[in-house]
Protein backbone atom coordinates (compact mmCIF):
# COMPACT_ATOMS: atom_id res chain seq x y z
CA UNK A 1 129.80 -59.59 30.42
CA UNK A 2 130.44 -58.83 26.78
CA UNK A 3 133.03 -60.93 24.88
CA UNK A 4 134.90 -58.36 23.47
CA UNK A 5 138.40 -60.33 23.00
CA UNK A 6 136.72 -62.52 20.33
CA UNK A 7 137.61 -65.51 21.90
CA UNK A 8 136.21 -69.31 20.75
CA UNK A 9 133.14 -70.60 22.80
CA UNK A 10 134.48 -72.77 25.68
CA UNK A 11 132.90 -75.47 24.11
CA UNK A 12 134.72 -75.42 20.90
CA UNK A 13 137.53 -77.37 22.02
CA UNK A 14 138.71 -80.71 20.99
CA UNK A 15 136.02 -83.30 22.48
CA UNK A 16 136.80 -84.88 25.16
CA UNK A 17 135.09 -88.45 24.15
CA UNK A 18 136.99 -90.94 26.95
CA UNK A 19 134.78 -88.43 29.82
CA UNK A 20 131.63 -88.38 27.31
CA UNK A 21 131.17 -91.99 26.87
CA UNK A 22 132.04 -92.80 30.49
CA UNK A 23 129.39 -90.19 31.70
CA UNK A 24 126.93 -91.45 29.34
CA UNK A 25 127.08 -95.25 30.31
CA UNK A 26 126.94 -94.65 33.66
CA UNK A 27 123.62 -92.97 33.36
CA UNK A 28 122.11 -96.15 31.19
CA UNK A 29 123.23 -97.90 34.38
CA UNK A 30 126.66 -99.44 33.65
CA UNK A 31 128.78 -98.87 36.78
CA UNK A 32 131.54 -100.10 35.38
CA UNK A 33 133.74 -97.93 33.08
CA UNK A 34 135.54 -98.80 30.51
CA UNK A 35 139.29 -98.61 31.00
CA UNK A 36 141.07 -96.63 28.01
CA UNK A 37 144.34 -98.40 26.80
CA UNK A 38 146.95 -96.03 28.21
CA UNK A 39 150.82 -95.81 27.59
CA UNK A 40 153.12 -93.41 28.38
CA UNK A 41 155.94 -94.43 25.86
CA UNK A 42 155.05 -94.32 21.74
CA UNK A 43 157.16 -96.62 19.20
CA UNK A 44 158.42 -94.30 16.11
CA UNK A 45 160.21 -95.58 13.04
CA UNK A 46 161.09 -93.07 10.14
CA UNK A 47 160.47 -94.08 6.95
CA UNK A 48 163.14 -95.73 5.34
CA UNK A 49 162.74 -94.53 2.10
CA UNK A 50 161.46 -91.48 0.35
CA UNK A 51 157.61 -91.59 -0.02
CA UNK A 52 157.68 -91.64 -3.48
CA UNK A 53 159.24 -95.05 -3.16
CA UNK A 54 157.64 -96.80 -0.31
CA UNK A 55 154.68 -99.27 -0.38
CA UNK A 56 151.40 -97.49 1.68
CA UNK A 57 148.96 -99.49 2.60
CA UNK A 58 145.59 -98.55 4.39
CA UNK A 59 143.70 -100.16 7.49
CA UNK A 60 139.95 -99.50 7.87
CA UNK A 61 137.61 -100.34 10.63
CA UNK A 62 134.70 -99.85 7.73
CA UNK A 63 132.92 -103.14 6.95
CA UNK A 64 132.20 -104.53 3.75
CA UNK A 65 128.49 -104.78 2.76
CA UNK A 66 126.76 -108.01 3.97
CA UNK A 67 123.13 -108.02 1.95
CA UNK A 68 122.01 -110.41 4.88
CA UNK A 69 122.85 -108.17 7.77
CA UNK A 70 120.01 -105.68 7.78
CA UNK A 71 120.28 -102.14 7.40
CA UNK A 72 123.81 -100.75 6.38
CA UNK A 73 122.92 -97.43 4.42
CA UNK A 74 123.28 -93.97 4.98
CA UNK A 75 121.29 -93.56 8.14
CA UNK A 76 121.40 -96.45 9.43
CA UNK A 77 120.46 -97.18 13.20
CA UNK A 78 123.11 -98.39 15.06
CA UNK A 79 123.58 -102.03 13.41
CA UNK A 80 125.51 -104.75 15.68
CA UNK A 81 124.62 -107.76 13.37
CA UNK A 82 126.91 -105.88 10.57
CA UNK A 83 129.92 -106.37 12.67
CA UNK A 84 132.96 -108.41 12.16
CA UNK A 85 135.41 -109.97 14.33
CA UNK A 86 138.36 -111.15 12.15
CA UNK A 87 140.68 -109.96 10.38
CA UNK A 88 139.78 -108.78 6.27
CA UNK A 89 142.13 -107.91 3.48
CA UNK A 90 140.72 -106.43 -0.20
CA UNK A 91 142.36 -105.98 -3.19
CA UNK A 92 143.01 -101.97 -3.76
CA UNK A 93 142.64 -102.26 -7.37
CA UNK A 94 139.04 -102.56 -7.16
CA UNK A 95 136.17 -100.44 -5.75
CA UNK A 96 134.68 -101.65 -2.55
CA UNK A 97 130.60 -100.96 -0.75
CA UNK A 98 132.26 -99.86 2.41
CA UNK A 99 129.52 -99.34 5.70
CA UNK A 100 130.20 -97.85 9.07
CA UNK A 101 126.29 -98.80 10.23
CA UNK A 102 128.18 -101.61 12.54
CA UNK A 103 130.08 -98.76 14.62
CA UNK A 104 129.32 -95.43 16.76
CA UNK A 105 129.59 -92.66 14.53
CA UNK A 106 127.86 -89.08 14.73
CA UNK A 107 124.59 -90.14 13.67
CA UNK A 108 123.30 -86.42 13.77
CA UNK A 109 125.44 -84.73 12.23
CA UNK A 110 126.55 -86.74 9.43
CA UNK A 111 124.54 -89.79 7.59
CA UNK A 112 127.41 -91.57 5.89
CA UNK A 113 126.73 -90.68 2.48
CA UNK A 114 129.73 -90.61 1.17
CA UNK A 115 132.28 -93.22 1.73
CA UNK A 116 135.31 -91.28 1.26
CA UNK A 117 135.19 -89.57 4.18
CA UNK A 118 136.13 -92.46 6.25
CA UNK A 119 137.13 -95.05 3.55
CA UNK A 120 140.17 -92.92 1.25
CA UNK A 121 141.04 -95.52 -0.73
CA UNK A 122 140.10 -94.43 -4.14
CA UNK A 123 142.08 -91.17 -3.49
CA UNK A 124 145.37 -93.20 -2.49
CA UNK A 125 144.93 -95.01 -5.96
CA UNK A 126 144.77 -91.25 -7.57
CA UNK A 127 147.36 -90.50 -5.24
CA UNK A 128 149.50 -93.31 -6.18
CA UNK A 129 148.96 -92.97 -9.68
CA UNK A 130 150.39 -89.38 -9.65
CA UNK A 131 153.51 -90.94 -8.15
CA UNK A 132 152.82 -89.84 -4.35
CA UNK A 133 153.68 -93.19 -3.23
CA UNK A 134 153.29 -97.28 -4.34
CA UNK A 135 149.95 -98.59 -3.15
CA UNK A 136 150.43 -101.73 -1.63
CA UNK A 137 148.02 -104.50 -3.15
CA UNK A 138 146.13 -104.62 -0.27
CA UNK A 139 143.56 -103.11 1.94
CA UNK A 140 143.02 -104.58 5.66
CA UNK A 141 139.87 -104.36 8.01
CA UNK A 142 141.11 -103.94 11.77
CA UNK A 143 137.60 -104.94 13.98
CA UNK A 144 136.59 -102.56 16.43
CA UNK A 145 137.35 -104.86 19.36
CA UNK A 146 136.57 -103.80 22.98
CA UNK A 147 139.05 -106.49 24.03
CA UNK A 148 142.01 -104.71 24.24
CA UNK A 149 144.19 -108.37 24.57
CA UNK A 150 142.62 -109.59 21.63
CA UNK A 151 143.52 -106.51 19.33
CA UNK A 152 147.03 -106.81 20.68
CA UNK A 153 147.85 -110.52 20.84
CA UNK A 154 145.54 -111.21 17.60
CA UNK A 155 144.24 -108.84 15.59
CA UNK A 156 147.68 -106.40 15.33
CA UNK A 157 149.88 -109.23 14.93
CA UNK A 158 148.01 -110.81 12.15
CA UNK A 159 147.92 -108.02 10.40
CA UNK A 160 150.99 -107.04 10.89
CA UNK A 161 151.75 -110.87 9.10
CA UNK A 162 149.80 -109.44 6.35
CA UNK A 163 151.70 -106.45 5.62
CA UNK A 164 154.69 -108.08 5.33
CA UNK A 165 153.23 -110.32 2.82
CA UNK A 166 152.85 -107.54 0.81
CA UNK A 167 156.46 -105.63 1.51
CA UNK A 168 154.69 -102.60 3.15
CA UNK A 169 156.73 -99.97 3.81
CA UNK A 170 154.20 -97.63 5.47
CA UNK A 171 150.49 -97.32 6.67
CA UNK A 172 147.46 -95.43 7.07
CA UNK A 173 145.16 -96.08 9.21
CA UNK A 174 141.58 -94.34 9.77
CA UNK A 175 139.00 -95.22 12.96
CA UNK A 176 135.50 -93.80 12.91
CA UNK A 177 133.85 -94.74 16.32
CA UNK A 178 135.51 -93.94 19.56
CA UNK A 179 136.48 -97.84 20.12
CA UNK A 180 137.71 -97.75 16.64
CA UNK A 181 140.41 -95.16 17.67
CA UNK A 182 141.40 -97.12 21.16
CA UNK A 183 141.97 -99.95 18.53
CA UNK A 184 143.68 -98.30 15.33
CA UNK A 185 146.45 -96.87 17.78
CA UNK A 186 146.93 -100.19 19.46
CA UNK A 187 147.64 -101.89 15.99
CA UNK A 188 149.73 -98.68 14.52
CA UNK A 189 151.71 -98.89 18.20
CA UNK A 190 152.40 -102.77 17.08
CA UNK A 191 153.42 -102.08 13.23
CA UNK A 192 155.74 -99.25 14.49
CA UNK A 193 157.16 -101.66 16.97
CA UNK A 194 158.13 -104.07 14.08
CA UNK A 195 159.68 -101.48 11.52
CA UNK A 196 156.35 -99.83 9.89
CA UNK A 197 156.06 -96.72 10.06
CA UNK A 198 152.07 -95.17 10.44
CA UNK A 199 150.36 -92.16 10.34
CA UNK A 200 146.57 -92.20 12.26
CA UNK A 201 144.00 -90.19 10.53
CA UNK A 202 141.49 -89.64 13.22
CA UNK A 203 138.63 -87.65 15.14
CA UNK A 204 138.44 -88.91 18.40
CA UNK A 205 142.55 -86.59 19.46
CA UNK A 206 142.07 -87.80 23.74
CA UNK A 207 141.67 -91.88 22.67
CA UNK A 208 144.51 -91.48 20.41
CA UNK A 209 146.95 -89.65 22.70
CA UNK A 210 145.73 -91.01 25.91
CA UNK A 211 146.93 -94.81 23.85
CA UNK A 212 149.82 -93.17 22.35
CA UNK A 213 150.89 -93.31 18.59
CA UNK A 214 153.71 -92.10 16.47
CA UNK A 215 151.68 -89.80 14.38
CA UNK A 216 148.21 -88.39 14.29
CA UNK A 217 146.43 -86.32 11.96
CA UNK A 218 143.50 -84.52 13.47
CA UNK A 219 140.44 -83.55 12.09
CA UNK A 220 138.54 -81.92 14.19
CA UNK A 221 135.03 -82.81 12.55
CA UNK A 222 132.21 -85.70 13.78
CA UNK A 223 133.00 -88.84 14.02
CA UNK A 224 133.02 -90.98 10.77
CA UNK A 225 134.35 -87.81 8.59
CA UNK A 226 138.72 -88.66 9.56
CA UNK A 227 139.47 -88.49 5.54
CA UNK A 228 137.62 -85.25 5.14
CA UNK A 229 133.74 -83.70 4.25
CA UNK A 230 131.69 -85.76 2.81
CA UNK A 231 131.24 -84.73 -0.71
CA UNK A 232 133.54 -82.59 -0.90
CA UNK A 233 136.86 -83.56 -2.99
CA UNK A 234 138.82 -80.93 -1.99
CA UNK A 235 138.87 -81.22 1.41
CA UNK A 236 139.42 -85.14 1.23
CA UNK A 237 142.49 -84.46 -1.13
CA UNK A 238 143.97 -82.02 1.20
CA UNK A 239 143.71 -84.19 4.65
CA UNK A 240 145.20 -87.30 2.79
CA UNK A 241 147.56 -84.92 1.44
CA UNK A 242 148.60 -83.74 4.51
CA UNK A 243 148.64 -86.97 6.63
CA UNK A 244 151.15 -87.76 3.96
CA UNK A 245 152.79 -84.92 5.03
CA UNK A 246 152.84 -86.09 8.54
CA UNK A 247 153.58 -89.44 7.77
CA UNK A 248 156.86 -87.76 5.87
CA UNK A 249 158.32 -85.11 8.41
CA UNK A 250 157.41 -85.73 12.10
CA UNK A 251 160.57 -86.30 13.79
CA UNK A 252 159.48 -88.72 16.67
CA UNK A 253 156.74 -90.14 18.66
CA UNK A 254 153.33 -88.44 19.56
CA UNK A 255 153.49 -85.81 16.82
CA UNK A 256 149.94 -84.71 16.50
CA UNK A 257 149.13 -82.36 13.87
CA UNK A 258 146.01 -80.71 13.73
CA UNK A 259 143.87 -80.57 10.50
CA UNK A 260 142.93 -76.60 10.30
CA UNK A 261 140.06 -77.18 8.09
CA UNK A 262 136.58 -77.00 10.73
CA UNK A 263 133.35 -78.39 10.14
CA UNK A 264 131.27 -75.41 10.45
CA UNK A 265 131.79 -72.00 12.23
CA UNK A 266 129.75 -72.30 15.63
CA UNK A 267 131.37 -75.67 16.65
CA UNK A 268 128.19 -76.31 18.10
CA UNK A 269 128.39 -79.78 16.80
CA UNK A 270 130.44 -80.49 19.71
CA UNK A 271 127.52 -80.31 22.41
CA UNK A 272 125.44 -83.48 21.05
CA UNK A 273 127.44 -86.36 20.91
CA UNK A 274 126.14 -88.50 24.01
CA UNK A 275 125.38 -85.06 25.77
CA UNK A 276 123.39 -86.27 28.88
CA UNK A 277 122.64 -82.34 29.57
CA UNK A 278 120.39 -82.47 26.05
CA UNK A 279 118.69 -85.76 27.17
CA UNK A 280 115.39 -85.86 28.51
CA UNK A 281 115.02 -89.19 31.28
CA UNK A 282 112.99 -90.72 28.76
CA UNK A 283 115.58 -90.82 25.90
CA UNK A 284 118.20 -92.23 28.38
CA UNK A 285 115.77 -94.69 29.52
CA UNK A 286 115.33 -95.67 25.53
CA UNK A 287 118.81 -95.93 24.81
CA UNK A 288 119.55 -98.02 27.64
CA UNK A 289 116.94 -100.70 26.46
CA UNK A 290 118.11 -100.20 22.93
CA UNK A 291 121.92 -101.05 24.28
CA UNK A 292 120.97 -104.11 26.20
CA UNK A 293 119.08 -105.34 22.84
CA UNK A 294 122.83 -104.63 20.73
CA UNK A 295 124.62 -106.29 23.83
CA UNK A 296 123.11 -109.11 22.91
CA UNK A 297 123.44 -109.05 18.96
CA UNK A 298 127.02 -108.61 19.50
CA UNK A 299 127.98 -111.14 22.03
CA UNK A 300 125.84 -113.77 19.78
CA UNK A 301 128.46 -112.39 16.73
CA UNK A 302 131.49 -112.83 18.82
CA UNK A 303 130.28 -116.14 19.46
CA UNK A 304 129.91 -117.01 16.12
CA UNK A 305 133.26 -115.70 15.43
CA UNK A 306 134.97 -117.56 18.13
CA UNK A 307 136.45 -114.44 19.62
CA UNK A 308 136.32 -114.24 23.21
């Protein structure tokens, strides 16, 4: 029948990434799913003072460069050794060689060229030059743990020590790979809980929600692009600019507000990511090698870090 009511294609919808990834690990073999962190009940603190006058500070699951870690460029296969598993801090004063090669970003449909569109903190110095808000003097790197206790009785709580250290008055915190959303909402729930207002700037809306946070911004665009296009300026300036907003005016827990910038017109994007319908047997059998060979890579870095 002819579409004449110009409605959207069915498939350009939010995606749904919890049902992806499950679907797709169950055909490498893993008949386990992952549980989702799930809460029914969000934490939500106003700010306590106007913007203009509050100390923001920003949370990254992006990993410094390690020159000793392989591959971390734009491009980059999927990278496991470039991992972390503590807690970072960086001074915001200073430029920084941000990667996302450790973590599951849209590999096809962006190549991490551009840093700002998952790492905005040059912008929040330009912001916070122009009086927007005080940046606080440091950054913080929030691993992209799989262990949902060990974000929660760890990971939040130290850095939750850390912005207190530096008077915080408010955060912002941007995930790129679907984990790093499950674990960005569990440590905004925790700051929120202890007086800190956040706002989540984020790609993955169903891991968000489904964990429950006081505010999300929502881009609809592939993962590893939360602060914007790559390369473009414009659009980077006006998603921080309106997570600000969000940050500012939401009224109580599980305000979402969706970005209305889109990444292209066809939203075909949407059908790739882990799309077992546009994998041929011999690519699934591939990945699933290529999985148990970053299994391993992983566990040997947890060891290492003396995370269990």
């Amino acid at each position: 029948m002819t579409d004449t009511m110009n409605f959207a294609p069915e498939h350009d919808a939010p995606l749904e990434y919890m049902r992806r990834t499950r679907e797709y690990y169950l055909a490498l073999g893993y008949d386990n799913p992952y549980r989702w962190a799930h809460y029914t009940d969000a934490p939500f603190q106003p700010l306590k003072k106007k913007l203009a006058d509050s100390t923001v500070t920003l949370i990254t699951t992006a990993a410094p460069y390690q020159p000793d870690k392989g591959d971390q460029g734009p491009g980059a296969a999927y990278n496991a050794a470039a991992k972390f598993y503590t807690v970072y801090s960086g001074d915001t004063a200073v430029d920084h060689d941000m990667r996302i090669s450790h973590i599951g970003y849209d590999r096809k449909h962006t190549t991490a060229t551009d840093s700002n569109s998952w790492f905005p903190l040059p912008l929040m110095r330009k912001f916070a030059a122009e009086g927007r808000f005080k940046l606080a003097r440091r950054f913080h790197g929030a691993p992209t743990n799989r262990s949902q206790r060990v974000t929660l009785e760890t990971d939040a709580p130290e850095i939750l020590a850390r912005c207190r250290q530096d008077q915080v008055d408010a955060a912002v915190l941007v995930p790129n790979c679907p984990v790093c959303h499950q674990t960005v909402s569990l440590v905004a729930r925790h700051l929120e809980r202890n007086g800190i207002p956040t706002i989540v700037m984020g790609c993955a809306r169903d891991i968000v929600e489904w964990c429950g946070v006081p505010r999300l911004l929502y881009s609809d665009f592939p993962l590893g692009n939360a602060c914007g296009k790559p390369h473009e300026p414009d659009t980077q300036a006006f998603t921080l600019d309106l997570a600000l907003k969000v940050l500012e005016s939401a009224v109580g827990p599980r305000t979402t507000v969706q970005s209305p910038l889109r990444w292209n017109d066809d939203g075909d994007w949407k059908l790739d990511y882990n799309n077992l319908a546009r994998m041929p047997p011999e690519e699934v059998a591939r990945r699933r090698a290529e999985f148990d060979k970053i299994k391993q890579v992983a566990l040997d870095q947890r060891k290492r870090a003396g995370v269990a």
